[in-house]
Protein backbone atom coordinates (compact mmCIF):
# COMPACT_ATOMS: atom_id res chain seq x y z
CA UNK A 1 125.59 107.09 75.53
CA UNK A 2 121.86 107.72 74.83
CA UNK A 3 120.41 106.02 72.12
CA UNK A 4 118.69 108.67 69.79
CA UNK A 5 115.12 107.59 69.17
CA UNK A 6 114.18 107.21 65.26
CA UNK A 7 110.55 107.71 66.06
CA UNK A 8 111.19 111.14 67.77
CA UNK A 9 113.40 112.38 65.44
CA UNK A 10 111.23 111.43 62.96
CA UNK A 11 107.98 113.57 64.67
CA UNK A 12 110.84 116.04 64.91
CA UNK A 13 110.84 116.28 60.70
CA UNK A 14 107.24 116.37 60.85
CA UNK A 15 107.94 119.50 62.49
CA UNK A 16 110.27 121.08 60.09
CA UNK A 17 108.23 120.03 57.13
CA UNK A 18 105.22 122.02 59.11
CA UNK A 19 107.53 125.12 59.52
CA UNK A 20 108.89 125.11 55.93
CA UNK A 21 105.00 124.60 54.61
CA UNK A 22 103.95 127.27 57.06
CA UNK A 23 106.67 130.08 55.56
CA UNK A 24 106.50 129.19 51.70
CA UNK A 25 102.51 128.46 51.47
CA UNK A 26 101.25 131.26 53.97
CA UNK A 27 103.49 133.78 55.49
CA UNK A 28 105.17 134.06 51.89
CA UNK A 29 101.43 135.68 50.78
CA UNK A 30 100.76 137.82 53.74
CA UNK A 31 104.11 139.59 52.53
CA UNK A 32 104.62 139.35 49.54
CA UNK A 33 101.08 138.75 47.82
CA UNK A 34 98.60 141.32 49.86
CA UNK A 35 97.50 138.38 52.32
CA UNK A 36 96.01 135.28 52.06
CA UNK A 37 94.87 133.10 48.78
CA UNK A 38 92.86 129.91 49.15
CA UNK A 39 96.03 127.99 48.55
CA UNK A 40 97.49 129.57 52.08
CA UNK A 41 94.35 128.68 54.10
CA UNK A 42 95.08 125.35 55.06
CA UNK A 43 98.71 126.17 56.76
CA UNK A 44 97.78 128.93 58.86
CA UNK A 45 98.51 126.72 61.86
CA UNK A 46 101.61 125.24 60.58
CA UNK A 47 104.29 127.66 61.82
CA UNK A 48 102.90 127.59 65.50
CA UNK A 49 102.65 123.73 65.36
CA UNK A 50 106.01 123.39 64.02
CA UNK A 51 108.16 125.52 66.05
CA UNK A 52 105.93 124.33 69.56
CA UNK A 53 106.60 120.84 68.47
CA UNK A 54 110.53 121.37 68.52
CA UNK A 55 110.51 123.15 72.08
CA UNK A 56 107.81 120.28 73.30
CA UNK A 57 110.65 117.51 72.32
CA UNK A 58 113.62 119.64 73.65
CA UNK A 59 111.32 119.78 76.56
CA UNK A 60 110.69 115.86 76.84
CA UNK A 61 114.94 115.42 76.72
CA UNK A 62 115.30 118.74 79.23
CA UNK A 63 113.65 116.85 81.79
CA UNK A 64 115.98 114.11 82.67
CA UNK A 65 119.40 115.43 81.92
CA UNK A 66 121.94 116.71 83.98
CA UNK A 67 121.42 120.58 84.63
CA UNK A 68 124.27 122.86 85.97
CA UNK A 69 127.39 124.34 82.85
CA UNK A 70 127.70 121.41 81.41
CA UNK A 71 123.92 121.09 80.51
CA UNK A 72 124.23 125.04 79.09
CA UNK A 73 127.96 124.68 77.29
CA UNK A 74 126.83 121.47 75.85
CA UNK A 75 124.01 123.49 73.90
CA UNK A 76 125.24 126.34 72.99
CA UNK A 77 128.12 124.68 71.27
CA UNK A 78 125.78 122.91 69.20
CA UNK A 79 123.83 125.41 68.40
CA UNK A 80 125.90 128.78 67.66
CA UNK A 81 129.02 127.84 65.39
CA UNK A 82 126.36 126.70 63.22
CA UNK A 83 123.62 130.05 63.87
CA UNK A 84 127.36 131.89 62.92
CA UNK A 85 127.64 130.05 59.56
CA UNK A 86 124.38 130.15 58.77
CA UNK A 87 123.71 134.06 59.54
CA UNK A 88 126.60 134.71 57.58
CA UNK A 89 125.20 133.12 54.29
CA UNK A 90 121.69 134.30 54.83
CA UNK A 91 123.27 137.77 54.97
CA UNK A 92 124.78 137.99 51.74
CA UNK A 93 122.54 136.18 49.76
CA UNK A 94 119.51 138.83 50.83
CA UNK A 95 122.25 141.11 50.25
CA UNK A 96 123.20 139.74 47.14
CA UNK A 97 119.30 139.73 45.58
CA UNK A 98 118.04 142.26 47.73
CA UNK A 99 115.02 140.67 49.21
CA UNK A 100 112.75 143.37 49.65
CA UNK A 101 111.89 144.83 53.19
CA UNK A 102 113.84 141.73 54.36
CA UNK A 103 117.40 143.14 53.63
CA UNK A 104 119.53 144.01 57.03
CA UNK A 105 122.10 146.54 56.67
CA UNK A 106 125.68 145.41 57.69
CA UNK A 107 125.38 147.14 61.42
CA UNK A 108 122.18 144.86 62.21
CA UNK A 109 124.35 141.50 61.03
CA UNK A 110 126.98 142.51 63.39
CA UNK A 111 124.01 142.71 66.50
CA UNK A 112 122.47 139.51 65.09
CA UNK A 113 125.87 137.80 65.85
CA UNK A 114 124.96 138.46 69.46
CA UNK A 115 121.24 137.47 69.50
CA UNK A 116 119.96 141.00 69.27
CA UNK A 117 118.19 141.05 66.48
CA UNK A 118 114.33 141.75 66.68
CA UNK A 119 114.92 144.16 69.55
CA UNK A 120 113.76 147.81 69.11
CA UNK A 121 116.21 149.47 66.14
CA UNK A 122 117.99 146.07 64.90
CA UNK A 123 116.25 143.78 62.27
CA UNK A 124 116.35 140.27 61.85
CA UNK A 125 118.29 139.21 59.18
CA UNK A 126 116.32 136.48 59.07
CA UNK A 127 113.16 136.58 61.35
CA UNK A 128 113.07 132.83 61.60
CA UNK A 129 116.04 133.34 64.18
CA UNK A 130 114.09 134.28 66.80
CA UNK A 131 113.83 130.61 67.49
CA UNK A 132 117.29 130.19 68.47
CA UNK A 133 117.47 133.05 71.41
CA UNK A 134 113.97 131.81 73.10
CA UNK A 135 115.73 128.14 73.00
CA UNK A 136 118.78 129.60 74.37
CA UNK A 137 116.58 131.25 77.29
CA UNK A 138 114.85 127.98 78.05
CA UNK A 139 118.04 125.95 78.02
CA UNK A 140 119.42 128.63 80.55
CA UNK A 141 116.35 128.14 82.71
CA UNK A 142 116.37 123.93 82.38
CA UNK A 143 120.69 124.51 83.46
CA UNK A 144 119.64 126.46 86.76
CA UNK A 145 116.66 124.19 87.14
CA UNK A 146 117.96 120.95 87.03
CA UNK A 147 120.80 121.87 89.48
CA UNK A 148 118.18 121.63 92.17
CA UNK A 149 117.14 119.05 94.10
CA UNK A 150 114.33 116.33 92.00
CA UNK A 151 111.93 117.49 94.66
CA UNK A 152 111.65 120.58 93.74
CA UNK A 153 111.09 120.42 89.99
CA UNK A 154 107.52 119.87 89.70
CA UNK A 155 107.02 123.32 91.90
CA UNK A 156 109.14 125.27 90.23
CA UNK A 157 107.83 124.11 86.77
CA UNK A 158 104.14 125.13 88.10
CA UNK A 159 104.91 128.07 89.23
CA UNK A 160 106.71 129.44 85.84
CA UNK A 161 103.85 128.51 84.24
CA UNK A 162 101.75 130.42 86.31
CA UNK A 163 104.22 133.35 86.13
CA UNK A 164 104.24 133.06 82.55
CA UNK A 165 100.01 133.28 82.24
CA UNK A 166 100.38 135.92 84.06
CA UNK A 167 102.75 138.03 82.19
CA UNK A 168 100.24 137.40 78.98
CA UNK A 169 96.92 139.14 82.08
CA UNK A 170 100.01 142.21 82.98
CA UNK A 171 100.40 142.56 78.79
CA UNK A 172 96.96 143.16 78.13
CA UNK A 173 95.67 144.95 81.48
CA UNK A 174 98.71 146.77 82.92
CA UNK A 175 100.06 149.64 80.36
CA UNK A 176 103.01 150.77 82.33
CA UNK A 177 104.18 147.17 82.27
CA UNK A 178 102.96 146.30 78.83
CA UNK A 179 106.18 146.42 77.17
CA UNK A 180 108.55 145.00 79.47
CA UNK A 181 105.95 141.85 79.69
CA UNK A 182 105.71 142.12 76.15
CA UNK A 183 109.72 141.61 75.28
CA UNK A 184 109.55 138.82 77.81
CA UNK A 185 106.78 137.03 76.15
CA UNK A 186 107.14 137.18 72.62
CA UNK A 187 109.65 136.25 70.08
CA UNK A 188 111.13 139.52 69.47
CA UNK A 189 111.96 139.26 72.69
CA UNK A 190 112.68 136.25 74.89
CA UNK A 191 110.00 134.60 73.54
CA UNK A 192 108.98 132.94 77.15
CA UNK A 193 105.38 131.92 75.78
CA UNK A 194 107.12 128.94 74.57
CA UNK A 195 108.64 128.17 77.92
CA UNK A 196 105.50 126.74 79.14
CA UNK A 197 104.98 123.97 76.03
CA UNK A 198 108.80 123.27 77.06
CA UNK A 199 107.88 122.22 80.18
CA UNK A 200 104.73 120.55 78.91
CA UNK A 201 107.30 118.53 77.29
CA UNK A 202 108.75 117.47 80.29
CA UNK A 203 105.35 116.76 81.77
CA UNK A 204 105.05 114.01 79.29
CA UNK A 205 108.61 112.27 80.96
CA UNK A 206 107.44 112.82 84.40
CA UNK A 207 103.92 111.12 82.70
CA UNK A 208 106.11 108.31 81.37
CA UNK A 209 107.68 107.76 84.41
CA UNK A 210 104.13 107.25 86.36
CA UNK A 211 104.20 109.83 88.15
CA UNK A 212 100.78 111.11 89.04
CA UNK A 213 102.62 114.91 89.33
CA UNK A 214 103.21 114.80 85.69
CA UNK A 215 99.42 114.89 84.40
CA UNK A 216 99.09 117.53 86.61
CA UNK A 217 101.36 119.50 85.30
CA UNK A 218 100.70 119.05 82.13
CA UNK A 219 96.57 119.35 82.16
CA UNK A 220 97.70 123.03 84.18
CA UNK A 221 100.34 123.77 80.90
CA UNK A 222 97.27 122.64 78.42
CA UNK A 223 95.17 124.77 80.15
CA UNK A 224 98.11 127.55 79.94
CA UNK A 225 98.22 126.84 76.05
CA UNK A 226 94.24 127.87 75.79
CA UNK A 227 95.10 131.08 77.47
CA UNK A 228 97.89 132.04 75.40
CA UNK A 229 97.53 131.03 72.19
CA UNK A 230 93.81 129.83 71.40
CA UNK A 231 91.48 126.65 71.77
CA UNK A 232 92.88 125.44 68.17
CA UNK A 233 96.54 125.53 68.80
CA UNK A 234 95.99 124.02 72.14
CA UNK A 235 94.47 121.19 70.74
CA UNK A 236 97.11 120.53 67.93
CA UNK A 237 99.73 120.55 70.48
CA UNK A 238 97.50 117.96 72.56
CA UNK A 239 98.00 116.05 68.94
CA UNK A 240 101.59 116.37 68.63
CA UNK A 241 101.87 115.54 72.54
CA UNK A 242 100.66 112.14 71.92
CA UNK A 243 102.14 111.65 69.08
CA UNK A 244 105.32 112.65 71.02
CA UNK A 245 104.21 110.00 73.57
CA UNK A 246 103.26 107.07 71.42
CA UNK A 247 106.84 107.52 69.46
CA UNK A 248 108.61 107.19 72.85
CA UNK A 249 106.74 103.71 72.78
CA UNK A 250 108.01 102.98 69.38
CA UNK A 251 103.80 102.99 67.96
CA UNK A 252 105.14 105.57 65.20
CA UNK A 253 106.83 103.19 62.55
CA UNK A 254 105.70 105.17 59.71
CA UNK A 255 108.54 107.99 61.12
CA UNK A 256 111.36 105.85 60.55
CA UNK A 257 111.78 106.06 56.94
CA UNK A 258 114.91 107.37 55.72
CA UNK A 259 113.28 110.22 54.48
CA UNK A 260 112.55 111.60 57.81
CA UNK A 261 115.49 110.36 59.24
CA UNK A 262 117.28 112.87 57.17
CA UNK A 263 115.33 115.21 57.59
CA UNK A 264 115.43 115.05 61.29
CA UNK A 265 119.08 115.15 61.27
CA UNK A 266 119.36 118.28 59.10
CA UNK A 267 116.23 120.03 61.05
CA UNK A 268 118.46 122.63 62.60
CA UNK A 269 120.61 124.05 59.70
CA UNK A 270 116.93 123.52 57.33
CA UNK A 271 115.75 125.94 59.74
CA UNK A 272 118.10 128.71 60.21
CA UNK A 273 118.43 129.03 56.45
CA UNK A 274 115.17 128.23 54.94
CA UNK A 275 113.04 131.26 54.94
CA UNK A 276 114.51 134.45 53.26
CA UNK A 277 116.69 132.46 50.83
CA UNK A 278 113.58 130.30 50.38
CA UNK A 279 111.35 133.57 49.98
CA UNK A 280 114.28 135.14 47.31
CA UNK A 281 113.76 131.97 45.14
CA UNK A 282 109.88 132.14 45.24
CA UNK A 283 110.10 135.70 43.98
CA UNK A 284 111.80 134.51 40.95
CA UNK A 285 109.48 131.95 40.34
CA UNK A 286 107.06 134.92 40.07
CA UNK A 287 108.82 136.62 37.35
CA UNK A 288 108.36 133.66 35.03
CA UNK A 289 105.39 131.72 36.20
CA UNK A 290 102.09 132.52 37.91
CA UNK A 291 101.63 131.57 41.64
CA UNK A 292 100.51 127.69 41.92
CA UNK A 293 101.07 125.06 44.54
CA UNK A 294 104.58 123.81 42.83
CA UNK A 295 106.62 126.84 43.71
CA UNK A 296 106.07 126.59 47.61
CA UNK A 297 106.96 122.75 47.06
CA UNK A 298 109.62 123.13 45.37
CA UNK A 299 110.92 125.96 47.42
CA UNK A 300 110.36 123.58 49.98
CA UNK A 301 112.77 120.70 48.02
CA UNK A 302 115.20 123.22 47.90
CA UNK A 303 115.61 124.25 50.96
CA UNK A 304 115.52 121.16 52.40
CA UNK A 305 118.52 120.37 49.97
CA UNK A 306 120.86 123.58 50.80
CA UNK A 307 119.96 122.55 54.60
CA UNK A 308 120.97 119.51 54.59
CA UNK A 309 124.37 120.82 52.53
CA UNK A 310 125.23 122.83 55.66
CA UNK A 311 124.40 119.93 57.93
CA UNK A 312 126.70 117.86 55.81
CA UNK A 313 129.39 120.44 55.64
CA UNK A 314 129.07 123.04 58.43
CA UNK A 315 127.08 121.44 61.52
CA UNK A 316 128.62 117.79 61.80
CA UNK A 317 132.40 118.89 61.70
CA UNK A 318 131.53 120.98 64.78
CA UNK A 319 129.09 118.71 66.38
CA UNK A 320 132.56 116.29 66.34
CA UNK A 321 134.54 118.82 66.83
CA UNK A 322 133.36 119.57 69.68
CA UNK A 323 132.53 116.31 71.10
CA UNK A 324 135.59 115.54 71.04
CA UNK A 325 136.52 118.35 73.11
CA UNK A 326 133.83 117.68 75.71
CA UNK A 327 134.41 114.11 76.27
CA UNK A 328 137.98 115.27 76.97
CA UNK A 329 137.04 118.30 79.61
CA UNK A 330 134.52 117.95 83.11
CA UNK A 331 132.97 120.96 84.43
């Protein structure tokens, strides 16, 4: 069984932390508060980071499993009961307060159920779930990928990354392809911009594993990142790639404290509940108090908190569950 590194997962709570600061410090304000106050400034970058950091682990992992419908079935029952539980509550709570502009009528739940949500007509009912389809889409592509031959990975990885750069040249130059490249590309849609720092993840195993291929690849997905995000966000995912590297060396210490460890293990269910039940409880912070750096912090406490409730409750009994189901069937 493989050994689950504490230094990952705990570069993988770095992550959420950045996400959770990202939502309750910055895009709270651009919503909510007519933009941006000189408390938001320093998180602008946050979000990006934190979400590119997830798929650049996943991406690290992707590379050396086993592909084919065990790879994909594997996944997806780790990741939907819980989506399921989670939409559910997120629903009636916004519901229940009425988050403004952030309140999805019962016929948009039923479409977010199937993923659909952020496509033209059906809202989110929480927009922080486009992560979950774009993942889905990647792990589809790593199933189909893997199933080939070894020798034909580091070809196929260049050339979606090169098919991916140039959906972002057909977006802005070709208008009667705009929006189908569009729905491909960004979260709304499939959300296939993060494919490439996926497989930049899984540039860093072939790195690991000296192969000269691997830098390659990865200076040709760094280059990618420049194109289509910006010079910035390219360079904080260089950051978080090293950082990625030097944990897989066990140079990271500092992110095996307990804290983190928690954190990591909780990451997913954090996520898919943290930001309109997060942004609910900052608006009643607002009816009593004036806006200062506590309430994103301790929105941020919070949330972690109720996350780590549905971990506890919710996502381990089907993680085991399930297991046990798996280790019981082959595909």
């Amino acid at each position: 069984m493989h050994q689950r590194n504490t230094q990952v997962e705990g570069l993988r709570s770095i992550a959420m932390l950045c996400v959770l600061l990202f939502h309750f410090f910055c895009r709270f304000q651009e919503i909510y508060m007519d933009g941006k106050s000189s408390l938001s400034w320093p998180f602008t970058l946050f979000g990006g980071i934190g979400v590119s950091t997830f798929f650049l682990i996943s991406g690290y992992f992707f590379a050396n499993a086993d592909g084919g419908i065990n790879f994909f079935i594997r996944r997806v029952k780790k990741l939907l009961p819980t989506y399921w539980v989670a939409l559910i509550v997120c629903f009636l709570v916004t519901n229940l307060f009425q988050l403004p502009g952030r309140t999805a009528p019962f016929s948009d739940f039923l479409f977010n159920f199937l993923l659909l949500g952020g496509f033209p007509g059906i809202v989110f009912v929480d927009g922080a779930h486009w992560f979950l389809r774009t993942m889905l889409t990647i792990i589809v592509f790593y199933a189909i990928i893997l199933r080939m031959s070894s020798k034909k990975h580091f070809s196929v990885y260049v050339v979606t990354v090169l098919f991916v750069m140039g959906l972002f040249f057909v977006e802005l130059n070709v208008s009667y392809l705009q929006y189908a490249a569009k729905v491909l590309l960004n979260p709304s849609g499939l959300g296939l911009e993060y494919l490439v720092v996926t497989i930049m993840g899984s540039a860093l195993a072939f790195i690991k594993k000296n192969e000269k291929k691997g830098f390659l690849l990865f200076v040709l997905c760094f280059a990618s990142d420049i194109v289509l995000w910006d010079v910035s966000m390219s360079i904080a995912m260089l950051l978080m790639s090293v950082l990625l590297f030097l944990c897989e060396r066990k140079k990271m210490t500092f992110f095996e404290i307990t804290f983190f460890q928690q954190l990591a293990k909780s990451s997913y269910s954090i996520y898919l509940l943290h930001q309109n039940i997060g942004y609910i409880i900052m608006l009643a912070l607002l009816d009593f108090f004036p806006y200062a750096y506590w309430m994103p912090l301790l929105t941020t406490l919070c949330m972690i908190g109720v996350g780590m409730l549905l971990h506890h409750r919710v996502e381990k009994k089907i993680n085991s569950h399930f297991k046990k189901r798996l280790s019981a069937t082959h595909f």
